[in-house]
Protein backbone atom coordinates (compact mmCIF):
# COMPACT_ATOMS: atom_id res chain seq x y z
CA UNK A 1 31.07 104.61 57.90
CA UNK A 2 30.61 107.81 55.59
CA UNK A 3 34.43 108.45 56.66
CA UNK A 4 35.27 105.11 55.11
CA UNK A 5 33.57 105.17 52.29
CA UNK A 6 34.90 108.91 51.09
CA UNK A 7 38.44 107.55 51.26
CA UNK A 8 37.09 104.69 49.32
CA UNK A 9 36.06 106.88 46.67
CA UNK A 10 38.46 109.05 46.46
CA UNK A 11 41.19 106.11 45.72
CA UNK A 12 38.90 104.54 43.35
CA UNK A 13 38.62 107.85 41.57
CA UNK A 14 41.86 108.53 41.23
CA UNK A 15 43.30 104.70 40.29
CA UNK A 16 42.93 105.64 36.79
CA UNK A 17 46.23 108.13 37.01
CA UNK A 18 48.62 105.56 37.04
CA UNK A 19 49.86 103.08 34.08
CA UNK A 20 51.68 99.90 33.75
CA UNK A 21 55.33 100.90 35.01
CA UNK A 22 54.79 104.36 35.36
CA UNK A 23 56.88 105.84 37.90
CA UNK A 24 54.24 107.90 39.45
CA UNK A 25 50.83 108.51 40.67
CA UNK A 26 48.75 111.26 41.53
CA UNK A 27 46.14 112.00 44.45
CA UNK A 28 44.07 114.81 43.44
CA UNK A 29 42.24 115.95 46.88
CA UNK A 30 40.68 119.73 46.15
CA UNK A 31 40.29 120.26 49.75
CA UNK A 32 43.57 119.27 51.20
CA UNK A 33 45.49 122.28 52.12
CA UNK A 34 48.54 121.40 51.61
CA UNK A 35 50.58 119.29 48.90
CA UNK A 36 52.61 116.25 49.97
CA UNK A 37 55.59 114.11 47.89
CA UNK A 38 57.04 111.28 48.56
CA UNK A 39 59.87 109.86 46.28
CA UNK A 40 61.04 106.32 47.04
CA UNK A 41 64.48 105.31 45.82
CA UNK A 42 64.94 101.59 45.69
CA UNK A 43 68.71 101.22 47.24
CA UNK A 44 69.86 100.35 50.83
CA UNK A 45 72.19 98.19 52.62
CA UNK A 46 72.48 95.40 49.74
CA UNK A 47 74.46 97.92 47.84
CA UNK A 48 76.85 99.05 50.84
CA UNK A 49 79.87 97.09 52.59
CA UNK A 50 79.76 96.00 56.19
CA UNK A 51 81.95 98.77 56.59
CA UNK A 52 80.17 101.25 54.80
CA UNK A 53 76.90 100.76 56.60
CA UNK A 54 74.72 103.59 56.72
CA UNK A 55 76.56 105.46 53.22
CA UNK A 56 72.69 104.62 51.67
CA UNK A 57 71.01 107.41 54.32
CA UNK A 58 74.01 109.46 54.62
CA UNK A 59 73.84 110.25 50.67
CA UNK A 60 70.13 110.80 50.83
CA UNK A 61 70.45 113.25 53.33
CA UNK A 62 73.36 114.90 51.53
CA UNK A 63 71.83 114.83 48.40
CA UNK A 64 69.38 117.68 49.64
CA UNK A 65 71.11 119.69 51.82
CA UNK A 66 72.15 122.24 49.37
CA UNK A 67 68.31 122.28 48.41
CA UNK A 68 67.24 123.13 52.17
CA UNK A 69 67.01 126.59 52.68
CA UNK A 70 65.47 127.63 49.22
CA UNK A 71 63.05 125.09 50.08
CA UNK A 72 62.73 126.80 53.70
CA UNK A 73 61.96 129.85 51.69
CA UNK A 74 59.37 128.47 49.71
CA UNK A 75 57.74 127.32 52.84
CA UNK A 76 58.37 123.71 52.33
CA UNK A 77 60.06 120.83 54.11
CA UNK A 78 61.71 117.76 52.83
CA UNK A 79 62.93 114.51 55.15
CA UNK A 80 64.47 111.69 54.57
CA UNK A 81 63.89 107.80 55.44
CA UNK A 82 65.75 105.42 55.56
CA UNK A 83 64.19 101.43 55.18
CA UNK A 84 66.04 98.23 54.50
CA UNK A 85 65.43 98.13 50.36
CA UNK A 86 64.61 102.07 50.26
CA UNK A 87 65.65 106.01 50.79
CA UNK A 88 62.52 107.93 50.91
CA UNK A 89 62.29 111.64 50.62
CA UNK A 90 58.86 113.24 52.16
CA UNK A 91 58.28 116.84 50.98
CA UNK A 92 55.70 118.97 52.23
CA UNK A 93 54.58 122.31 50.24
CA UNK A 94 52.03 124.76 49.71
CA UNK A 95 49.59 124.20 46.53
CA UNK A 96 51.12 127.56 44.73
CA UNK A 97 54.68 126.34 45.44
CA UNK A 98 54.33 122.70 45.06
CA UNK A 99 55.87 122.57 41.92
CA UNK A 100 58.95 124.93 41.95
CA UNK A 101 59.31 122.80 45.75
CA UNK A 102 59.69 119.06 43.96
CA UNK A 103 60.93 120.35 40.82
CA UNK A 104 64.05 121.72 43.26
CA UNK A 105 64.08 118.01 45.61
CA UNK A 106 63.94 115.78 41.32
CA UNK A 107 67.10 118.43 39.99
CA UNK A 108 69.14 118.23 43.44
CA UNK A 109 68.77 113.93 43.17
CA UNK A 110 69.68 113.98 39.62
CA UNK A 111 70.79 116.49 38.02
CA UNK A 112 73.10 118.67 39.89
CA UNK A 113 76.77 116.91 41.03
CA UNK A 114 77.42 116.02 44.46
CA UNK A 115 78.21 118.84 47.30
CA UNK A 116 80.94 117.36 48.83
CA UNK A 117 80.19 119.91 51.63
CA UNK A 118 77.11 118.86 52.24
CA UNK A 119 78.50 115.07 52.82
CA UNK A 120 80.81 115.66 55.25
CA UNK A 121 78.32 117.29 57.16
CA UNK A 122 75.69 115.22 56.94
CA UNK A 123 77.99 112.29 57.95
CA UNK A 124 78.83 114.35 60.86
CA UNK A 125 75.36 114.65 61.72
CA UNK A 126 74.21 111.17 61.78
CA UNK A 127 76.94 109.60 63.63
CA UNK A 128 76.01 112.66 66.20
CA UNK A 129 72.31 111.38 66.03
CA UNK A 130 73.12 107.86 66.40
CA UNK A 131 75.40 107.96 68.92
CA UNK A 132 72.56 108.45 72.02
CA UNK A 133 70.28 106.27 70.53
CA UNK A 134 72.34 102.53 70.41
CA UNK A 135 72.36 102.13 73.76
CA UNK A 136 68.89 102.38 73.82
CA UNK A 137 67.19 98.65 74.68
CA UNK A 138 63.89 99.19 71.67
CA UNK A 139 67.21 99.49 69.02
CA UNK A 140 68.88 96.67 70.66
CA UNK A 141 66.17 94.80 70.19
CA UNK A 142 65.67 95.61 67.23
CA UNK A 143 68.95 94.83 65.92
CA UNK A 144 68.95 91.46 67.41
CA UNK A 145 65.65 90.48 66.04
CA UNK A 146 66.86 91.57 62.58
CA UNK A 147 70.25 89.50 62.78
CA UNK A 148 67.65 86.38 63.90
CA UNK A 149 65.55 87.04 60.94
CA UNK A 150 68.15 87.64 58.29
CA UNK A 151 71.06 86.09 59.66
CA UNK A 152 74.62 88.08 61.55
CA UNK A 153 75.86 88.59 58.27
CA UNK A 154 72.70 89.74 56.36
CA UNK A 155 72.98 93.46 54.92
CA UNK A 156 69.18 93.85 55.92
CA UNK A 157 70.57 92.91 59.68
CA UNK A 158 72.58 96.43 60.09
CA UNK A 159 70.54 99.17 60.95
CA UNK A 160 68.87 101.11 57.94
CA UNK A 161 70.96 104.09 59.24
CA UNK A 162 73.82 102.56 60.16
CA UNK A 163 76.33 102.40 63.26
CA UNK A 164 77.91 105.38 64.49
CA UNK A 165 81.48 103.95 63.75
CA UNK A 166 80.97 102.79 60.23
CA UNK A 167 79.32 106.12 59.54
CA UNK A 168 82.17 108.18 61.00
CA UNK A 169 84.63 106.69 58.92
CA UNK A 170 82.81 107.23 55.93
CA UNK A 171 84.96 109.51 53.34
CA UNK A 172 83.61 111.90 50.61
CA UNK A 173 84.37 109.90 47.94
CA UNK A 174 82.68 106.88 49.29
CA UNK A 175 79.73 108.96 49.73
CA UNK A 176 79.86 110.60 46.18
CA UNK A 177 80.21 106.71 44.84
CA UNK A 178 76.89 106.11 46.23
CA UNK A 179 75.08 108.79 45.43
CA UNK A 180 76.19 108.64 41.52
CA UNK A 181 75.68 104.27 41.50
CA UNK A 182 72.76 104.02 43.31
CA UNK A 183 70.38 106.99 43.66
CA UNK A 184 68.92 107.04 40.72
CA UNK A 185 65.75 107.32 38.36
CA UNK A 186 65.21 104.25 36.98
CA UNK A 187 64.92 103.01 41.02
CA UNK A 188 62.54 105.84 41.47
CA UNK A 189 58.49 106.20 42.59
CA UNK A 190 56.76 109.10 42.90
CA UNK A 191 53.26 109.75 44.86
CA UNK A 192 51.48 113.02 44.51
CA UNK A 193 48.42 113.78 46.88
CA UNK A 194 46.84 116.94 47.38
CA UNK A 195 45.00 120.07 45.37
CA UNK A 196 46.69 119.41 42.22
CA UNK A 197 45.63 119.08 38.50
CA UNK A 198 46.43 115.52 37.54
CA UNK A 199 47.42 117.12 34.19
CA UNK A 200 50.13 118.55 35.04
CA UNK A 201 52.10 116.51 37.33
CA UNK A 202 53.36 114.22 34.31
CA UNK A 203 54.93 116.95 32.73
CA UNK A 204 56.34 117.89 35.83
CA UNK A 205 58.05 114.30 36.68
CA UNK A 206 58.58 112.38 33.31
CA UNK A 207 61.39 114.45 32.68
CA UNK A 208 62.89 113.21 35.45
CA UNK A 209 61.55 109.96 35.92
CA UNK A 210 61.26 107.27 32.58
CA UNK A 211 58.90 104.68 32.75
CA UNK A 212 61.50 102.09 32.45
CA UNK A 213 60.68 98.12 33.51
CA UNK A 214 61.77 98.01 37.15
CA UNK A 215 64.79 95.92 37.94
CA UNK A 216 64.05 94.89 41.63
CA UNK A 217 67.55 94.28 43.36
CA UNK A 218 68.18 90.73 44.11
CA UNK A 219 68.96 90.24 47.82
CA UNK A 220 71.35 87.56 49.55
CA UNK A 221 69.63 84.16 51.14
CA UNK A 222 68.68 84.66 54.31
CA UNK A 223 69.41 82.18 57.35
CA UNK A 224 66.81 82.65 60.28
CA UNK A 225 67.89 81.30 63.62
CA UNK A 226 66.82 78.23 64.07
CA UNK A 227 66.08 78.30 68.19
CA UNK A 228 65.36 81.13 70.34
CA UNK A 229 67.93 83.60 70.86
CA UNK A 230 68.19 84.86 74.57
CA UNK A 231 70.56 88.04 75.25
CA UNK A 232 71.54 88.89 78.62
CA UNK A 233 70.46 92.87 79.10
CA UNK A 234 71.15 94.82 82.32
CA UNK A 235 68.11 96.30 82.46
CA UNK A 236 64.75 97.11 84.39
CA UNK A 237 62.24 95.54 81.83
CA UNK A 238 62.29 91.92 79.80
CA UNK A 239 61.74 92.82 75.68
CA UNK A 240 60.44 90.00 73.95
CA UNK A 241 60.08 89.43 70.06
CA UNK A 242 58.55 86.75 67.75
CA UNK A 243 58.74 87.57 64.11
CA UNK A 244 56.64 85.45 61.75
CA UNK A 245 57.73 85.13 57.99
CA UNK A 246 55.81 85.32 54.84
CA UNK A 247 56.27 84.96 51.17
CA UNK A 248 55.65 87.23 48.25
CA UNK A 249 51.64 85.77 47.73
CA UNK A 250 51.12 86.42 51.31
CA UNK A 251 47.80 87.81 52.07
CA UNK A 252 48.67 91.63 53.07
CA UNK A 253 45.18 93.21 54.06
CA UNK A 254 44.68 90.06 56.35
CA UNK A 255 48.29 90.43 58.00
CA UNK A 256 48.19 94.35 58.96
CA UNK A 257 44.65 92.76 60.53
CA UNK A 258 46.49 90.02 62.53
CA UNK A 259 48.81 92.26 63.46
CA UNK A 260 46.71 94.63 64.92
CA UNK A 261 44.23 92.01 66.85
CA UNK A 262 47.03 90.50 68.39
CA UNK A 263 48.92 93.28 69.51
CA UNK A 264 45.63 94.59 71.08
CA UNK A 265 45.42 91.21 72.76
CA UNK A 266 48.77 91.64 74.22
CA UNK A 267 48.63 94.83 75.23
CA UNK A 268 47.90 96.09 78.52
CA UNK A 269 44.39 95.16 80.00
CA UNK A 270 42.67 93.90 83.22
CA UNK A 271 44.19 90.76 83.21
CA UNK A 272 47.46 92.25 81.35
CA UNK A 273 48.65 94.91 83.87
CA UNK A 274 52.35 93.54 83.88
CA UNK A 275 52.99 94.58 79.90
CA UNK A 276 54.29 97.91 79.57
CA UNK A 277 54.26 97.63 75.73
CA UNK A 278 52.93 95.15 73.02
CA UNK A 279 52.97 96.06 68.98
CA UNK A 280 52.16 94.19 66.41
CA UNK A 281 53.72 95.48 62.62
CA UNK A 282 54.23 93.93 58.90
CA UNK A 283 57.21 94.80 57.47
CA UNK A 284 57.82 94.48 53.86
CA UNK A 285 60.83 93.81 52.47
CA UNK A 286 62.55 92.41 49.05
CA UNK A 287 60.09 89.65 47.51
CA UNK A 288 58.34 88.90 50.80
CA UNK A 289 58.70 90.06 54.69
CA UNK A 290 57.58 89.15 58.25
CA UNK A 291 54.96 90.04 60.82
CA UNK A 292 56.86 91.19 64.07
CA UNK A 293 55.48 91.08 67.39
CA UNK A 294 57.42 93.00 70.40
CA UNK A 295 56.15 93.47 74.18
CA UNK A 296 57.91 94.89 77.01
CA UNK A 297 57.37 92.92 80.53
CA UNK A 298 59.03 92.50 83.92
CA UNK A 299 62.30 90.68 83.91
CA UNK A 300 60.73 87.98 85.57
CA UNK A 301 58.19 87.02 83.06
CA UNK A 302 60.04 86.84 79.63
CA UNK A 303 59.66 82.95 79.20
CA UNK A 304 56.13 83.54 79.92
CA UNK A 305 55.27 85.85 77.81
CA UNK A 306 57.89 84.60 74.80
CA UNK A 307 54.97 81.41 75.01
CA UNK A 308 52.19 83.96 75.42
CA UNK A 309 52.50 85.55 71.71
CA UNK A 310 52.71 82.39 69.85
CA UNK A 311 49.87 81.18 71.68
CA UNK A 312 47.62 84.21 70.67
CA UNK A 313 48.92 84.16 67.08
CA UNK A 314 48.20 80.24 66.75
CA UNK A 315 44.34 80.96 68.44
CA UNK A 316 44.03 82.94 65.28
CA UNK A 317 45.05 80.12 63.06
CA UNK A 318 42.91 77.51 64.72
CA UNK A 319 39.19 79.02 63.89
CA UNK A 320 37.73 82.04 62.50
CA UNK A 321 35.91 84.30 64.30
CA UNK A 322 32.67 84.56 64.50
CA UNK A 323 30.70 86.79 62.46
CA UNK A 324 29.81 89.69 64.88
CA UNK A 325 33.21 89.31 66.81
CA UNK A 326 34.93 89.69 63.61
CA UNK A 327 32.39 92.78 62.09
CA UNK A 328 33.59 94.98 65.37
CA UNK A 329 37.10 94.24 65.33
CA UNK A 330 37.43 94.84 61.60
CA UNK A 331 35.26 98.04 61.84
CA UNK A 332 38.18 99.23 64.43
CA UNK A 333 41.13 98.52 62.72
CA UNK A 334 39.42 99.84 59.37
CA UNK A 335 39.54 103.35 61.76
CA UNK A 336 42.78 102.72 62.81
CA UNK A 337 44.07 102.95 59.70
CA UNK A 338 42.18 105.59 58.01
CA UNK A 339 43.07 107.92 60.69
CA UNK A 340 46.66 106.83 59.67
CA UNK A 341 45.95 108.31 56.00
CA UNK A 342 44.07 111.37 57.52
CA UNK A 343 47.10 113.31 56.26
CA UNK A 344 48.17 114.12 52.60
CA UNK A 345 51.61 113.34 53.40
CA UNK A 346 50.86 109.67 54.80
CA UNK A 347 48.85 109.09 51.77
CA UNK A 348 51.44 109.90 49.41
CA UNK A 349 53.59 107.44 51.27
CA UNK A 350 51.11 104.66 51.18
CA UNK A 351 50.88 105.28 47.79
CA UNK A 352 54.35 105.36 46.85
CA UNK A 353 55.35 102.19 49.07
CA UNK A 354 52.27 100.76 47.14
CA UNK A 355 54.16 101.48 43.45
CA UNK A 356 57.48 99.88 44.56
CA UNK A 357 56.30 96.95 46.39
CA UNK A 358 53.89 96.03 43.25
CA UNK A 359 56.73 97.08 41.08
CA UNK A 360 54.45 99.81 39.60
CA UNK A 361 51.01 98.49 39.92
CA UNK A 362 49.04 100.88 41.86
CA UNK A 363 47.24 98.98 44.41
CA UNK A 364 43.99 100.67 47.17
CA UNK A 365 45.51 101.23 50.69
CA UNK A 366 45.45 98.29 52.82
CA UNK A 367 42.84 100.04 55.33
CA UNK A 368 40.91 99.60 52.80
CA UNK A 369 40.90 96.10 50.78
CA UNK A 370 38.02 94.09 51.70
CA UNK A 371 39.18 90.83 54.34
CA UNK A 372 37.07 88.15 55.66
CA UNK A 373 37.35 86.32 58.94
CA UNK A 374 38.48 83.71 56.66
CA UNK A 375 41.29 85.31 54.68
CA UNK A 376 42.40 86.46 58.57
CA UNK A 377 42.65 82.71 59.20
CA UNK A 378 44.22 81.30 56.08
CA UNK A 379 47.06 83.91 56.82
CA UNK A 380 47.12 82.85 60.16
CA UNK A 381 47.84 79.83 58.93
CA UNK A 382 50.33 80.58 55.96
CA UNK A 383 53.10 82.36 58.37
CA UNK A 384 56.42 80.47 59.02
CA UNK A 385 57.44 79.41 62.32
CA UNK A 386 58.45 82.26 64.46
CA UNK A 387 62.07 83.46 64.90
CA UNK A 388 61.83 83.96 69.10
CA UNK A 389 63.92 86.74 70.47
CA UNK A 390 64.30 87.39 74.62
CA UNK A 391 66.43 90.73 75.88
CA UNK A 392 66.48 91.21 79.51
CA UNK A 393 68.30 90.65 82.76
CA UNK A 394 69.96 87.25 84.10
CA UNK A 395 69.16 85.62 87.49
CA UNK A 396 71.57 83.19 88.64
CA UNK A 397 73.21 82.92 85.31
CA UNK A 398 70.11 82.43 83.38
CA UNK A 399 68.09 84.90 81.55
CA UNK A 400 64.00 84.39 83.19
């Protein structure tokens, strides 16, 4: 518990940093020994065309290239994310070099003009990264639970990154559109967290960053399928899906909790040798977002198991736990996800995802909000019906 409660007070201390639509917030941790950034830009496939998909991650990761090797000389390390409403660039630096390192990744974003160099080859480079991986069943999965959840014709149901063939046909100039319309400062959050003087890192950033009211981008109506959707797959394993909506008051704590609990009761166990895989994960996106369930079974047990996850998600709903039952499981997951901030750089991104889904109200990690075996019920009880998803193998014609 002393674990716990240090992280506890050390984002209680440092809460104070941040102010009504400020663009940034700072972590001050004396012992950490290194200095992590993360800068979230609010653009992504709403702002590309179907056949532009993937021009949001390609400009991000041309938008630094230039900046790469001075910041290999420094020591530090940038990467770039791509999400369905966000770019995110992660840098990583030593304390003494922090600030020539970020002050290089804020000029290259938006002050200096596009390399049209660097776009060509970072389009280059992600169609040659993508290529491999769309065969691959987790992506197809992936992609057909996000077409069921947002509808075929949904920007948030094309891959963050794109497609290989929309990205190869990219040109410069559509590129260099992007970069100029959409990444820009007034979409911008910035998390600091490391062994830095809280003093200085606003006149480090405001330059760069005003504390303008954020605009949140207003995304198309989704359609969710309406039945399950069954895909024939030639392959070895059955993948099976279930993704469970929520609204913008959803309960957040008390979903990454459900999440959690039920992927551990679908996951592999005595009486569970069959699954290969089982996750649970909230994903947040636009105004509200959806807890998604995946496990990976034998191709002879997909209708089973499609029936298995709502079951364990609706034993949730029916009744709390009890008190002790719910005291060890929460004591668990609180672990789980402190070990998940262990690192500077992961707290910097919970912090920034924190700014831009509160639109700039700095809110305490999720590990570590306080939920009751009650709260884990009413959420339980406040998700939408599920959007069911099979890919596997047919027998006789029928998928299992």
């Amino acid at each position: 518990m002393r674990f716990f409660w240090i992280f506890a007070a050390l984002f209680a201390v440092t809460s104070g940093h941040l102010a009504a639509q400020q663009r940034f917030a700072v972590r001050p941790e004396p012992g950490t020994p290194l200095v992590a950034v993360e800068l979230l830009v609010a653009t992504g496939a709403i702002e590309e065309t179907a056949s532009q998909a993937g021009v949001a991650y390609v400009a991000a990761r041309a938008a630094v290239r230039p900046i790469r090797a001075e910041l290999e000389s420094l020591g530090a390390r940038v990467m770039v994310t791509a999400e369905k409403d966000a770019v995110s660039f992660s840098l990583l630096a030593a304390p003494d070099v922090w600030e020539a390192a970020t002050r290089l990744l804020l000029t290259a974003l938006y002050r200096d003009e596009p390399n049209t160099a660097a776009m060509v080859a970072e389009r280059d480079a992600v169609r040659a990264e993508l290529l491999p991986k769309e065969g691959n069943p987790a992506n197809t999965l992936t992609r057909e639970v996000d077409a069921a959840v947002f509808g075929p014709r949904h920007p948030w149901a094309r891959p963050a990154v794109g497609y290989a063939r929309t990205v190869e046909k990219l040109s410069a100039a559509n590129v260099d559109a992007f970069m100029r319309g959409n990444l820009l400062a007034e979409r911008s959050w910035l998390a600091v967290a490391g062994p830095v003087d809280p003093a200085l890192v606003p006149t480090l950033v405001r330059p760069f960053l005003p504390d303008a009211p954020w605009q949140p981008m207003t995304a198309p109506e989704t359609t969710p399928a309406r039945s399950a959707i069954r895909r024939n797959y030639n392959y070895i394993t059955s993948w099976v899906a279930a993704s469970y909506g929520f609204g913008p008051e959803a309960d957040l704590p008390a979903l990454v909790l459900l999440a959690d609990l039920v992927a551990d009761q679908l996951g592999y166990g005595p009486t569970r040798r069959a699954v290969y895989d089982a996750r649970g994960e909230v994903m947040q996106v636009g105004d509200g977002g959806e807890v998604r369930f995946h496990v990976v079974v034998p191709p002879n047990q997909g209708r089973v198991w499609q029936t298995r996850v709502q079951d364990v998600v609706a034993s949730f709903a029916d009744q709390p736990l009890s008190d002790a039952a719910f005291q060890e499981q929460l004591r668990r997951y609180r672990g789980i996800h402190l070990l998940r901030l262990s690192s500077p750089e992961a707290r910097a991104r919970e912090t920034a995802r924190a700014l831009f889904r509160s639109g700039g109200r700095e809110r305490t990690p999720l590990a570590l909000e306080p939920v009751t075996a009650e709260r884990l019920r009413a959420a339980a009880q406040a998700l939408e019906p599920p959007v069911l998803v099979f890919l596997g193998p047919t027998t006789a014609g029928r998928a299992d």
